[in-house]
C-alpha atoms as a PDB file:
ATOM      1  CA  UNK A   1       0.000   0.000   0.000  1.00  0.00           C
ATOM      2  CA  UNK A   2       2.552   2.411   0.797  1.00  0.00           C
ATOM      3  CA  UNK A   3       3.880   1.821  -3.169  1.00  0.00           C
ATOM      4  CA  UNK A   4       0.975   2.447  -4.383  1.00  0.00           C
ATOM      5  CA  UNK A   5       1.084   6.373  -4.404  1.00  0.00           C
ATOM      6  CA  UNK A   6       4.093   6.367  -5.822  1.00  0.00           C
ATOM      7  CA  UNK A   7       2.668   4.116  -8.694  1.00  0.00           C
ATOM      8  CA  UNK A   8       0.137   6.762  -9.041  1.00  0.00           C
ATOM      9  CA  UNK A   9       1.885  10.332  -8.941  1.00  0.00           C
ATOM     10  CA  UNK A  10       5.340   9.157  -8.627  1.00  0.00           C
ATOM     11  CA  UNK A  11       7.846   9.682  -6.350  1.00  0.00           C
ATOM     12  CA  UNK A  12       8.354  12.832  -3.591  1.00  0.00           C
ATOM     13  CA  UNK A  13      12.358  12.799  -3.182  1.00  0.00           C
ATOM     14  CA  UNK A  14      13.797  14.802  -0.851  1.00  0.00           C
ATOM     15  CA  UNK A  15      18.155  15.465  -0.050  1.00  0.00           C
ATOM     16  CA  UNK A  16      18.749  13.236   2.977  1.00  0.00           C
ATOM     17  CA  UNK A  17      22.202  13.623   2.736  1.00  0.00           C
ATOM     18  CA  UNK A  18      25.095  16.183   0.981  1.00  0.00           C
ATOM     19  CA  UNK A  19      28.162  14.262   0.181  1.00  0.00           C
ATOM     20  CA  UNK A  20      29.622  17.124  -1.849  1.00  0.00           C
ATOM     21  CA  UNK A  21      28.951  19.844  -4.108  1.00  0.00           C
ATOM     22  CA  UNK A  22      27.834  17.455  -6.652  1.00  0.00           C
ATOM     23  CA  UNK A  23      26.391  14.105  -5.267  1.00  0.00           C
ATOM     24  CA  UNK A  24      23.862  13.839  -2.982  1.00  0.00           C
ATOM     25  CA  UNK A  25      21.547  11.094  -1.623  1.00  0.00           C
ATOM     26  CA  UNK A  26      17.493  11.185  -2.029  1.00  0.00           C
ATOM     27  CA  UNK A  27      14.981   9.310  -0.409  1.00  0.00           C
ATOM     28  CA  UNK A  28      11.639   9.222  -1.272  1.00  0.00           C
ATOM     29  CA  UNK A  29       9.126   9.873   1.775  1.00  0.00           C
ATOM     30  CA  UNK A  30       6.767   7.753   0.542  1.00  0.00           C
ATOM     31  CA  UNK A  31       8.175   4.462   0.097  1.00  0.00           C
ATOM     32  CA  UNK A  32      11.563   5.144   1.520  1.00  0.00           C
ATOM     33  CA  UNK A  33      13.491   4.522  -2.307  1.00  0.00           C
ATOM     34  CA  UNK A  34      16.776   5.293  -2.009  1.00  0.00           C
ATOM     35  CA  UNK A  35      18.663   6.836  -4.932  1.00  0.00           C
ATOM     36  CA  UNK A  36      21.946   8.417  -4.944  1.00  0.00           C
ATOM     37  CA  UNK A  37      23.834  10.934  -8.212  1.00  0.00           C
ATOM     38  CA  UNK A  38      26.481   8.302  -9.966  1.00  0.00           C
ATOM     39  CA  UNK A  39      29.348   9.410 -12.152  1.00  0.00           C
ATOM     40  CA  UNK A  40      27.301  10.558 -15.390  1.00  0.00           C
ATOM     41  CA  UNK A  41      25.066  13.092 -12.877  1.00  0.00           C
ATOM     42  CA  UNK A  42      22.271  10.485 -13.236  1.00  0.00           C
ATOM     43  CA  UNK A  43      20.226   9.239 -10.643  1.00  0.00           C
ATOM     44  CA  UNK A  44      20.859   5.527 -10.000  1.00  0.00           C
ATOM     45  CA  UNK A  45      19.672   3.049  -6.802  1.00  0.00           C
ATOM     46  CA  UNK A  46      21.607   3.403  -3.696  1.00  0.00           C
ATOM     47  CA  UNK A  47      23.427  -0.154  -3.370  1.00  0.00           C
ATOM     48  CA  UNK A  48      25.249  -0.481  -0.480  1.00  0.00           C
ATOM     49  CA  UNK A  49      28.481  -0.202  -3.115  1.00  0.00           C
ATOM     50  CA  UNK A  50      27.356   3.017  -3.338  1.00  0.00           C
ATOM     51  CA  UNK A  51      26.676   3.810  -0.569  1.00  0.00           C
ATOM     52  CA  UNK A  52      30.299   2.726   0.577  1.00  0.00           C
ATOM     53  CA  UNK A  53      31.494   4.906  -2.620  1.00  0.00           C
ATOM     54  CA  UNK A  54      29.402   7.851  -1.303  1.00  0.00           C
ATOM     55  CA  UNK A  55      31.246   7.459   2.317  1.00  0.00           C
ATOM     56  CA  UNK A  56      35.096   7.552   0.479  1.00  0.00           C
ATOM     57  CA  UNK A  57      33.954  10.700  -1.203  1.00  0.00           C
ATOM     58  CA  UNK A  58      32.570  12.324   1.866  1.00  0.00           C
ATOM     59  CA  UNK A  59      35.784  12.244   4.179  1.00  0.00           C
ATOM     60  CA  UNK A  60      37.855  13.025   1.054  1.00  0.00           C
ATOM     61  CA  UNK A  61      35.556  16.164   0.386  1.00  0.00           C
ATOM     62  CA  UNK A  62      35.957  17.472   3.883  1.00  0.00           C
ATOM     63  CA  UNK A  63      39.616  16.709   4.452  1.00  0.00           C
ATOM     64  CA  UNK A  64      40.072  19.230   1.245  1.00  0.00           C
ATOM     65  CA  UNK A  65      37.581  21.353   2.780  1.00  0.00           C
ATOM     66  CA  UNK A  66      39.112  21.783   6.199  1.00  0.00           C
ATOM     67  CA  UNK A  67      42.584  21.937   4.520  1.00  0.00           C
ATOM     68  CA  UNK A  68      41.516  24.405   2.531  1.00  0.00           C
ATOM     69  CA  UNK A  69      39.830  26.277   5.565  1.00  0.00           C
ATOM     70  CA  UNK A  70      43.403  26.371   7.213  1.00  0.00           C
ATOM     71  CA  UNK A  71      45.089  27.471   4.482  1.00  0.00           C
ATOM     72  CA  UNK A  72      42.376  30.365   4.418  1.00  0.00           C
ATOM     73  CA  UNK A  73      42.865  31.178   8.350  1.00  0.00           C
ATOM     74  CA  UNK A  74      46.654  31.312   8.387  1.00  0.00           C
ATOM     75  CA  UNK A  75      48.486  34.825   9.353  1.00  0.00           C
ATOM     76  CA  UNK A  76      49.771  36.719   6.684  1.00  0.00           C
ATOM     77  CA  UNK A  77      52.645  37.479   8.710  1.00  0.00           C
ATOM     78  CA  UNK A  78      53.729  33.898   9.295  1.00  0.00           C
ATOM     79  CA  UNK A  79      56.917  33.197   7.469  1.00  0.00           C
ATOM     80  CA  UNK A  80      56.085  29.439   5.777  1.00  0.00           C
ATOM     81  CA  UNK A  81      59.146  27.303   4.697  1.00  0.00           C
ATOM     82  CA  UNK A  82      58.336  24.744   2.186  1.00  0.00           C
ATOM     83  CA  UNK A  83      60.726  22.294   0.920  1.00  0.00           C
END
């Protein structure tokens, strides 16, 4: 029964989750569907392969972020040696 609105009007995704800029995961509040944005920008079904793709991506999205952040934040006064 709870399938059978989406059968009628279709699905009612919403963003459950931001893994970057680009890929995000949807859920339908319906019928609970999960889909997730592949490589192509498509929407494809979240497999737990993707979902395990979707983690990698995450931490390596914020590690840049936060790198960048410090980068951002540091004095301009600071002398930086770099070898």
């Amino acid at each position: 029964m709870k399938n059978f609105h989406c059968k009628m009007f279709g699905h009612n995704f919403q963003i459950t989750r931001h893994v970057t800029y680009h890929v995000k995961e949807y859920a339908c509040k319906n019928c609970k569907k999960e889909l997730t944005t592949n490589s192509n920008g498509n929407l494809t079904e979240l497999t737990p392969k993707f979902k395990e793709i979707n983690d990698v991506l995450e931490r390596i999205h914020e590690r840049r972020r936060a790198r960048k952040l410090a980068k951002k934040n540091m004095p301009e006064n600071l002398l930086v040696f770099s070898h």
